[in-house]
N, C-alpha and C. Protein backbone atom coordinates (compact mmCIF):
# COMPACT_ATOMS: atom_id res chain seq x y z
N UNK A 1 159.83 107.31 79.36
CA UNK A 1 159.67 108.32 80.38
C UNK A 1 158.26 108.91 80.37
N UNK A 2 157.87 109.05 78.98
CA UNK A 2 156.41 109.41 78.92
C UNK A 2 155.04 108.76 79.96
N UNK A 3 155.35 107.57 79.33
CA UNK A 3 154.50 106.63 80.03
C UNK A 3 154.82 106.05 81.52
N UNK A 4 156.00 106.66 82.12
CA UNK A 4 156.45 106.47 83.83
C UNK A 4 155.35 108.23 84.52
N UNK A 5 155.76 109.17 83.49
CA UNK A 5 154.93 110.06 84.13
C UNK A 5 153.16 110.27 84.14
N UNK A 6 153.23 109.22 83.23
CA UNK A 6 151.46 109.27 82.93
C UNK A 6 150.63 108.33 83.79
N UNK A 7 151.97 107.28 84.44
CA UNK A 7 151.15 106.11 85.16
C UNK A 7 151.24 107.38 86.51
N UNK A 8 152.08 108.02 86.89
CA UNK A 8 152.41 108.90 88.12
C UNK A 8 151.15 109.45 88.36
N UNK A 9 150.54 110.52 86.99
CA UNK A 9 149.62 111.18 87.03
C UNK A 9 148.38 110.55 86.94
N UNK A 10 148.26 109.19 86.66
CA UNK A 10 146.65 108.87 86.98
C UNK A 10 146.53 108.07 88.29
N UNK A 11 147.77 107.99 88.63
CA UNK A 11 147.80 107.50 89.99
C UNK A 11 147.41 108.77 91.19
N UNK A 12 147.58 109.47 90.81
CA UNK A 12 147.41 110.73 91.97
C UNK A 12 146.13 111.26 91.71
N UNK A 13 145.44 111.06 90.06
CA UNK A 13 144.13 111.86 89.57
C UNK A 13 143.05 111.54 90.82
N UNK A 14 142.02 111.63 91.18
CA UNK A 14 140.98 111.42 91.71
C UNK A 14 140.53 110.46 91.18
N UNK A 15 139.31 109.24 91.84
CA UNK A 15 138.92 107.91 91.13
C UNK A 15 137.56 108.73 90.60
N UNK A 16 137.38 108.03 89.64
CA UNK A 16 135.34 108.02 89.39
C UNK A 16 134.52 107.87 90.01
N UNK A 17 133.68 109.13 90.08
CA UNK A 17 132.35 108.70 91.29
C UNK A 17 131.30 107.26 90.72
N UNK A 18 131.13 106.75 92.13
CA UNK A 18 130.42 105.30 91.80
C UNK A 18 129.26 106.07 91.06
N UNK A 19 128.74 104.77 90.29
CA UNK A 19 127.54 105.21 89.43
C UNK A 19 126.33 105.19 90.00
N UNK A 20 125.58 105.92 89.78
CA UNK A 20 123.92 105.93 90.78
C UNK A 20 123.76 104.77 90.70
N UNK A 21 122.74 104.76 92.23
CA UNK A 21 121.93 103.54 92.37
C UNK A 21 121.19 102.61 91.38
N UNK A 22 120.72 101.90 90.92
CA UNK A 22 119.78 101.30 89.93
C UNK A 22 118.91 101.20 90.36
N UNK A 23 117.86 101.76 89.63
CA UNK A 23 116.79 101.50 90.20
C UNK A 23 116.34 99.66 90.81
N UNK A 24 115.16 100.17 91.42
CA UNK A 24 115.01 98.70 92.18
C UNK A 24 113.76 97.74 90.94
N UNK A 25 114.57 96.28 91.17
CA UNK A 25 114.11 95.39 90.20
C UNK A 25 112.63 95.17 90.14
N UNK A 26 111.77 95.33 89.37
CA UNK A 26 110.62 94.95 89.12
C UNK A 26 110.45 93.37 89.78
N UNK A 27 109.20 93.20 90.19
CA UNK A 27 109.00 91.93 90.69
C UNK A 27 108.53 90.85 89.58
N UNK A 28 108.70 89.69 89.45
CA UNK A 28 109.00 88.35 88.38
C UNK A 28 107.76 88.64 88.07
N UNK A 29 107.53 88.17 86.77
CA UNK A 29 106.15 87.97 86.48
C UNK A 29 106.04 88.73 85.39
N UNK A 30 104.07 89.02 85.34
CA UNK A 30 103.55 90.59 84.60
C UNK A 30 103.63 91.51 85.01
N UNK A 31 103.66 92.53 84.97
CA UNK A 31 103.81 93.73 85.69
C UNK A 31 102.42 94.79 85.58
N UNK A 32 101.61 94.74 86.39
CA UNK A 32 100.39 94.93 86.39
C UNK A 32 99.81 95.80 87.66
N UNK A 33 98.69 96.70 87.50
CA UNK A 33 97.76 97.12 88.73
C UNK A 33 97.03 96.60 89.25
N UNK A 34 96.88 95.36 88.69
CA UNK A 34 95.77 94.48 88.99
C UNK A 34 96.60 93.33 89.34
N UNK A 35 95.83 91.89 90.57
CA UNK A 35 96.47 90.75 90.53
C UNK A 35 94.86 89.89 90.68
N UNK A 36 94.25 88.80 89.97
CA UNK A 36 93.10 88.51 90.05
C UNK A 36 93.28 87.15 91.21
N UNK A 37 92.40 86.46 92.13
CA UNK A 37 92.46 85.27 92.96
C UNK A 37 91.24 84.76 92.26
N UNK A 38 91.31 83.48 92.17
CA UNK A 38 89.81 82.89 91.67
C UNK A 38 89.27 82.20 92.72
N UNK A 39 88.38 81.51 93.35
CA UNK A 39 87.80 80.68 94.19
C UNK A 39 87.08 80.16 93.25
N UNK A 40 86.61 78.49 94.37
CA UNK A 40 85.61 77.81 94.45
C UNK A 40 84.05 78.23 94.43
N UNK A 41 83.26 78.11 93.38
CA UNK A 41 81.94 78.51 93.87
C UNK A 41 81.51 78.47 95.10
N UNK A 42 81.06 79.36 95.85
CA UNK A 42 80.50 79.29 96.79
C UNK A 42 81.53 78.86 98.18
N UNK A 43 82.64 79.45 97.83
CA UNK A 43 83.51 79.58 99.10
C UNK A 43 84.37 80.61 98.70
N UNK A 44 85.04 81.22 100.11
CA UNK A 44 86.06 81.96 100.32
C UNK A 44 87.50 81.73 100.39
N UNK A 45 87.82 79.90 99.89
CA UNK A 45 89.21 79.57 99.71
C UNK A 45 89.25 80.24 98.56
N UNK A 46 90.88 79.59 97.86
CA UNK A 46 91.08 80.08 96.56
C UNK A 46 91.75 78.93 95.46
N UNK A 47 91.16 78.90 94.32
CA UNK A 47 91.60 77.75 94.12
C UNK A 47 92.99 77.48 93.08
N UNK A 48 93.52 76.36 92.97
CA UNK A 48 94.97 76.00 92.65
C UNK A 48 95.37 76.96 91.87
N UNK A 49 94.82 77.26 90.69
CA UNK A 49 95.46 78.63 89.62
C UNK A 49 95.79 79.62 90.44
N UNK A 50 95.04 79.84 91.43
CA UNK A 50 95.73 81.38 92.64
C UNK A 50 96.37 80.57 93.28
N UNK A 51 97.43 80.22 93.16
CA UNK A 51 98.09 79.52 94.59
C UNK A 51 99.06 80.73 94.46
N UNK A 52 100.00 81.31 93.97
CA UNK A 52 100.82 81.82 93.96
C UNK A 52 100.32 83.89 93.97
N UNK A 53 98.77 84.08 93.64
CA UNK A 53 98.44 85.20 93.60
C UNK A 53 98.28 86.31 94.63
N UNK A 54 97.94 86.10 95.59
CA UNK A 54 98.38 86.69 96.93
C UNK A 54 99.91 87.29 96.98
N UNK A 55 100.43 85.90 96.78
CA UNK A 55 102.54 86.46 96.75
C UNK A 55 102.68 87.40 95.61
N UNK A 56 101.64 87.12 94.76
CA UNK A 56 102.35 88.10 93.40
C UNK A 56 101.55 89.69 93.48
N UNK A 57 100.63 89.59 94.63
CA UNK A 57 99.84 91.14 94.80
C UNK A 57 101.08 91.83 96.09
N UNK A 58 101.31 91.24 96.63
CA UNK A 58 102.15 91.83 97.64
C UNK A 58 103.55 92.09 97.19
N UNK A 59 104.32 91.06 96.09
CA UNK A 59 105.28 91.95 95.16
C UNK A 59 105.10 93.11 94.95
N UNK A 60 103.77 93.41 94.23
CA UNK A 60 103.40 94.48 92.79
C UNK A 60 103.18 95.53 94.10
N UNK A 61 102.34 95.07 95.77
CA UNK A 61 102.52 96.50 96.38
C UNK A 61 104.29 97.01 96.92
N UNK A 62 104.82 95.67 97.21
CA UNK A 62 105.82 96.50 97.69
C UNK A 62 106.56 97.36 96.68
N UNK A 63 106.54 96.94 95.38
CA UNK A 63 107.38 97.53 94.06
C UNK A 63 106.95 98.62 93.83
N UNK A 64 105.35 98.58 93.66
CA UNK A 64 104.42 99.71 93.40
C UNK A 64 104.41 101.04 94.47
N UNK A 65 104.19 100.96 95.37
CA UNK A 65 104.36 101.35 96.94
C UNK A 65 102.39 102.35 96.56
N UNK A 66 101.89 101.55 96.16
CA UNK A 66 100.32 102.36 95.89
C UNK A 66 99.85 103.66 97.42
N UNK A 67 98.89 103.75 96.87
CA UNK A 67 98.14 104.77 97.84
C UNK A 67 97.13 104.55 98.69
N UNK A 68 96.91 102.98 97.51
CA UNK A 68 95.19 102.36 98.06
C UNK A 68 95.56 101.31 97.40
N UNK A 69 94.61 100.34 97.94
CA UNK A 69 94.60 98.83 97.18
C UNK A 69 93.32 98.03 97.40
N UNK A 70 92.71 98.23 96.67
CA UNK A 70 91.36 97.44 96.81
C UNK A 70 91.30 96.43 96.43
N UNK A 71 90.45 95.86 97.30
CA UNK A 71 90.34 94.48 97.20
C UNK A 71 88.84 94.24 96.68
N UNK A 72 88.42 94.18 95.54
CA UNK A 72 87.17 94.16 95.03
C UNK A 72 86.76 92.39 94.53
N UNK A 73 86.03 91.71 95.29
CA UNK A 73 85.42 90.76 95.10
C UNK A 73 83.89 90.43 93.86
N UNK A 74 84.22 88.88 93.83
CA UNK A 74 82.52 89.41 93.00
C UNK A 74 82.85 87.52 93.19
N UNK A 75 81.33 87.35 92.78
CA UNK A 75 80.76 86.18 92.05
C UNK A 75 80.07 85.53 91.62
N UNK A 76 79.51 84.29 91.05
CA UNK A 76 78.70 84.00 89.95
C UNK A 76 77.41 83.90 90.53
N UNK A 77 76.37 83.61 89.79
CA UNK A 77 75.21 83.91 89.88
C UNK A 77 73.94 82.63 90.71
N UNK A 78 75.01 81.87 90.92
CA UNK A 78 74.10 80.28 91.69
C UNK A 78 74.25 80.90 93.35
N UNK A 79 72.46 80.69 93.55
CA UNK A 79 72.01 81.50 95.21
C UNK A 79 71.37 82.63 95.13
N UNK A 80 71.38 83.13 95.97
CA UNK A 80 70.23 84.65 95.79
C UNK A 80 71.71 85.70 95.88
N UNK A 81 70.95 87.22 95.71
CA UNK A 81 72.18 88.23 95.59
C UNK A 81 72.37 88.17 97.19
N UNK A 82 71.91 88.11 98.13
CA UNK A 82 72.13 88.74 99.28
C UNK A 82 73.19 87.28 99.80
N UNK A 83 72.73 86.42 99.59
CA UNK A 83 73.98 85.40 99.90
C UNK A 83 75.26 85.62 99.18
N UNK A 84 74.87 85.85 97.57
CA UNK A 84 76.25 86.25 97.23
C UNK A 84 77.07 87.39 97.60
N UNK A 85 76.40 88.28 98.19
CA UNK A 85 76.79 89.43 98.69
C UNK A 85 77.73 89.15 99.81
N UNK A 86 76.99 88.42 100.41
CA UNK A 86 77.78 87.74 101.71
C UNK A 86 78.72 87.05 101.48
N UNK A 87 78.69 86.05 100.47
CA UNK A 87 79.85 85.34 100.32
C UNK A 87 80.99 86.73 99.46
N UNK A 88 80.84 87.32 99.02
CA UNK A 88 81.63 88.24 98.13
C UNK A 88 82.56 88.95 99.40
N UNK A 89 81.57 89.52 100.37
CA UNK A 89 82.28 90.27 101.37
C UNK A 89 83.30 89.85 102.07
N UNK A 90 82.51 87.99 102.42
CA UNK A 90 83.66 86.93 103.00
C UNK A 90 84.77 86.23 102.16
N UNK A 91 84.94 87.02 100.91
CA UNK A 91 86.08 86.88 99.77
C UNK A 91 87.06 87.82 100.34
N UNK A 92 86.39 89.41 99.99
CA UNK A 92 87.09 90.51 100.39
C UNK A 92 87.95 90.38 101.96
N UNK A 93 87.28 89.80 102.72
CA UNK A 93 87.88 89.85 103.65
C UNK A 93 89.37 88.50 104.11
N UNK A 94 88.88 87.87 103.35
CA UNK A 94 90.28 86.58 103.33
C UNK A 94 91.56 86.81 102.39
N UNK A 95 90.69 88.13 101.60
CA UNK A 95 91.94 88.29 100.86
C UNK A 95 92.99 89.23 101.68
N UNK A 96 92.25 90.28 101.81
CA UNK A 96 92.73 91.58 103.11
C UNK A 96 92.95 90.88 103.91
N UNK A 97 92.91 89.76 104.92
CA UNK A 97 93.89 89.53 105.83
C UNK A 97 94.79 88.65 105.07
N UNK A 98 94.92 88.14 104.43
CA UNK A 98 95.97 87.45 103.47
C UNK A 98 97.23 88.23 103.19
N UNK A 99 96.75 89.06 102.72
CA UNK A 99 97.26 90.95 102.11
C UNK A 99 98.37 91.17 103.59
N UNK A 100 97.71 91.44 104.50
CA UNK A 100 97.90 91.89 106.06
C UNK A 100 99.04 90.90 106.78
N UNK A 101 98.87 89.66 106.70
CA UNK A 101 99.50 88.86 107.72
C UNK A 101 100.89 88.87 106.17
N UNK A 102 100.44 89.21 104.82
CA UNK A 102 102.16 88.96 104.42
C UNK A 102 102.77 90.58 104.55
N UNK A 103 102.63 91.32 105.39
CA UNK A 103 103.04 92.70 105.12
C UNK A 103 102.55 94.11 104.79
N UNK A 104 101.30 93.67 104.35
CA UNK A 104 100.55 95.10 103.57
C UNK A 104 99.90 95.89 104.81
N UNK A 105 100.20 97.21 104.91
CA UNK A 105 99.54 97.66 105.99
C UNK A 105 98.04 97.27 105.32
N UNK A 106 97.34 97.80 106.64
CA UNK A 106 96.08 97.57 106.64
C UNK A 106 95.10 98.58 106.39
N UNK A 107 95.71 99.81 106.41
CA UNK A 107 95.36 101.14 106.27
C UNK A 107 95.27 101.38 104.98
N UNK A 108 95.93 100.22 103.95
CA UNK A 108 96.15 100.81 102.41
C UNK A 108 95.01 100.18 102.06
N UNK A 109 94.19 99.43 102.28
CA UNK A 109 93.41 98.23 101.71
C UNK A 109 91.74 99.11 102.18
N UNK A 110 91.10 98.73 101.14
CA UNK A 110 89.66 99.16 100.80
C UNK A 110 88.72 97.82 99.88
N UNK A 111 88.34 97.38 101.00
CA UNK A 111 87.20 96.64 100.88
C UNK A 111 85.81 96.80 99.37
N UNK A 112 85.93 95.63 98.76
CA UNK A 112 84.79 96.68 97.56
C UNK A 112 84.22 94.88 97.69
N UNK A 113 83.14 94.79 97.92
CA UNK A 113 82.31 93.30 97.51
C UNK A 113 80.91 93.57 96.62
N UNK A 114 81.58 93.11 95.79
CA UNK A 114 80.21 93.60 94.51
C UNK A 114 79.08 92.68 94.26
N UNK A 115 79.48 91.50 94.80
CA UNK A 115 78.44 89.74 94.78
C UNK A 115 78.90 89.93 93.49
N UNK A 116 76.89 89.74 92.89
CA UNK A 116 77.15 88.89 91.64
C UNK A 116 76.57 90.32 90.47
N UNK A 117 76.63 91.36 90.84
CA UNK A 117 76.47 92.65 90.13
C UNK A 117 77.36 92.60 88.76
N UNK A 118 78.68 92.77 88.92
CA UNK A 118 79.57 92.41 87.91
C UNK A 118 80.45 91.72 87.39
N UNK A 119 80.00 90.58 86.54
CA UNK A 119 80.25 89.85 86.61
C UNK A 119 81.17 89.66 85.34
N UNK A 120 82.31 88.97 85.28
CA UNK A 120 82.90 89.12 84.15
C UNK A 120 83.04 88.66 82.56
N UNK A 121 82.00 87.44 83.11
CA UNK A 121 81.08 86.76 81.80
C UNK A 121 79.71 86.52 82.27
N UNK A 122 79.09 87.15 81.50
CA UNK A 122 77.58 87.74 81.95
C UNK A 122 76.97 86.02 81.61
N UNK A 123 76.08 85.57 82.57
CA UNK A 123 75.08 84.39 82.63
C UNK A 123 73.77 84.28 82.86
N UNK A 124 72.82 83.66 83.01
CA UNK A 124 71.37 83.50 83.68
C UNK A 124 72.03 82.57 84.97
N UNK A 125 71.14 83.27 85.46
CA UNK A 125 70.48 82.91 86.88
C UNK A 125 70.99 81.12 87.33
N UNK A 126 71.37 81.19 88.59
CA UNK A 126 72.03 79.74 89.24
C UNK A 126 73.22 79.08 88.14
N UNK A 127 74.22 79.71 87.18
CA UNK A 127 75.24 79.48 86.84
C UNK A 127 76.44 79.70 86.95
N UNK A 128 77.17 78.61 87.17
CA UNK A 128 78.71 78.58 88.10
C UNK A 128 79.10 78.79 87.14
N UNK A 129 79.86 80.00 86.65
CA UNK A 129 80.97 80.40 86.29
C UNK A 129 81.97 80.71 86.71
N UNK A 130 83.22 79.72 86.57
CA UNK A 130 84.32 79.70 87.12
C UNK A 130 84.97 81.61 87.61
N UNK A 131 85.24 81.97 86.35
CA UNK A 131 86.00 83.03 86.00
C UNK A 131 84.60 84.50 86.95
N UNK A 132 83.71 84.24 87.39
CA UNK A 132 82.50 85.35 87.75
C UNK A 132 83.24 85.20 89.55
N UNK A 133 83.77 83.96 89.96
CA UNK A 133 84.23 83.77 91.43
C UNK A 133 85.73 84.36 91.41
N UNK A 134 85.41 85.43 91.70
CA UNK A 134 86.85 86.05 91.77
C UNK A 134 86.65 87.44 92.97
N UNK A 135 88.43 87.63 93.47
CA UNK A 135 88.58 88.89 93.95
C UNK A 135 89.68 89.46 93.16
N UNK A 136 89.74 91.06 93.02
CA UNK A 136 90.43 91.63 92.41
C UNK A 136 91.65 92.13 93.40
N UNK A 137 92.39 92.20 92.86
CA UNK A 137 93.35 93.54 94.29
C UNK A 137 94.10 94.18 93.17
N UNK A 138 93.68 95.50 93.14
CA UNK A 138 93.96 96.74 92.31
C UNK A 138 94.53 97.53 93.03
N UNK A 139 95.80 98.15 92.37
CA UNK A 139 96.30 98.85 92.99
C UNK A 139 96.02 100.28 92.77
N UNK A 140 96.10 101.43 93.67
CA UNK A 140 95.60 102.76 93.10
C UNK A 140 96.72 103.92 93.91
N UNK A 141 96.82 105.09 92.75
CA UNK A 141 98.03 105.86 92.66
C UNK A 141 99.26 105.51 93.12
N UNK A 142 99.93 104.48 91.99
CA UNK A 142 101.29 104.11 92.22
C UNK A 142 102.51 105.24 91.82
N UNK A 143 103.36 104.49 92.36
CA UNK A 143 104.59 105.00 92.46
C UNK A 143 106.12 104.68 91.50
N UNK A 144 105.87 104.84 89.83
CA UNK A 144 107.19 104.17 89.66
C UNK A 144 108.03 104.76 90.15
N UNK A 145 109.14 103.57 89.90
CA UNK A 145 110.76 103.74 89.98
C UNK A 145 111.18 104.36 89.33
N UNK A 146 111.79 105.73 89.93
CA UNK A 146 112.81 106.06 88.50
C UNK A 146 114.10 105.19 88.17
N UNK A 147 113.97 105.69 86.97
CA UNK A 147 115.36 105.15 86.20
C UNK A 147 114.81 104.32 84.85
């Protein structure tokens, strides 16, 4: 009889409130402010090691939900600065519409083309360094997830 009135009474009790949301899943990968693209000396493609880096900056903004996202270019030291300058700018800018056509407003993105100013393994003059041909896309004042 005990146990006829106890099934009665949890039958009538109120259920458990569902449990909060979970927070939302981090995107695959590293989990980073930074996502680096490398190029070809002396072009604005990007080469095979970035194939997937673009997709993995536009994860980290949608996860991140940043404030700003710069897109800071640079590269190596073969040509004069003012060409590399140019080519740096025409980095920055393939990446930002890259950025753009997968989703990123366009309003979040800030242009930075540094040429061959900083470079990330310092060289002399007319040397292709792979790792100096790069754009950065940094993210700035993010947003974690709680939980």
């Amino acid at each position: 009889m005990i146990a006829f009135l106890l099934a009665v009474a949890l039958q009538a009790a109120p259920s458990a409130p569902p449990p909060p949301p979970s927070p939302p899943s981090p995107p695959p990968g590293p989990h980073t402010d930074e996502v680096i693209v490398y190029h070809p000396s002396g072009s604005t493609g990007t080469r095979a090691v970035s194939e997937h880096a673009i997709d993995a900056a536009v994860q980290q903004i949608r996860f991140y939900k940043p404030a700003k996202v710069i897109v800071q270019s640079h590269t190596d030291t073969v040509g004069s600065s003012d060409s590399n300058m140019a080519l740096s700018t025409g980095r920055a800018e393939a990446v930002r519409r890259a950025l753009v056509e997968a989703g990123v407003d366009a309003q979040l993105i800030e242009l930075q083309p540094m040429g061959e100013t900083a470079p990330a393994v310092k060289t002399a003059d007319d040397v292709a360094e792979p790792v100096n041909n790069r754009t950065v896309v940094i993210l700035r004042q993010i947003t974690l997830p709680k939980g």
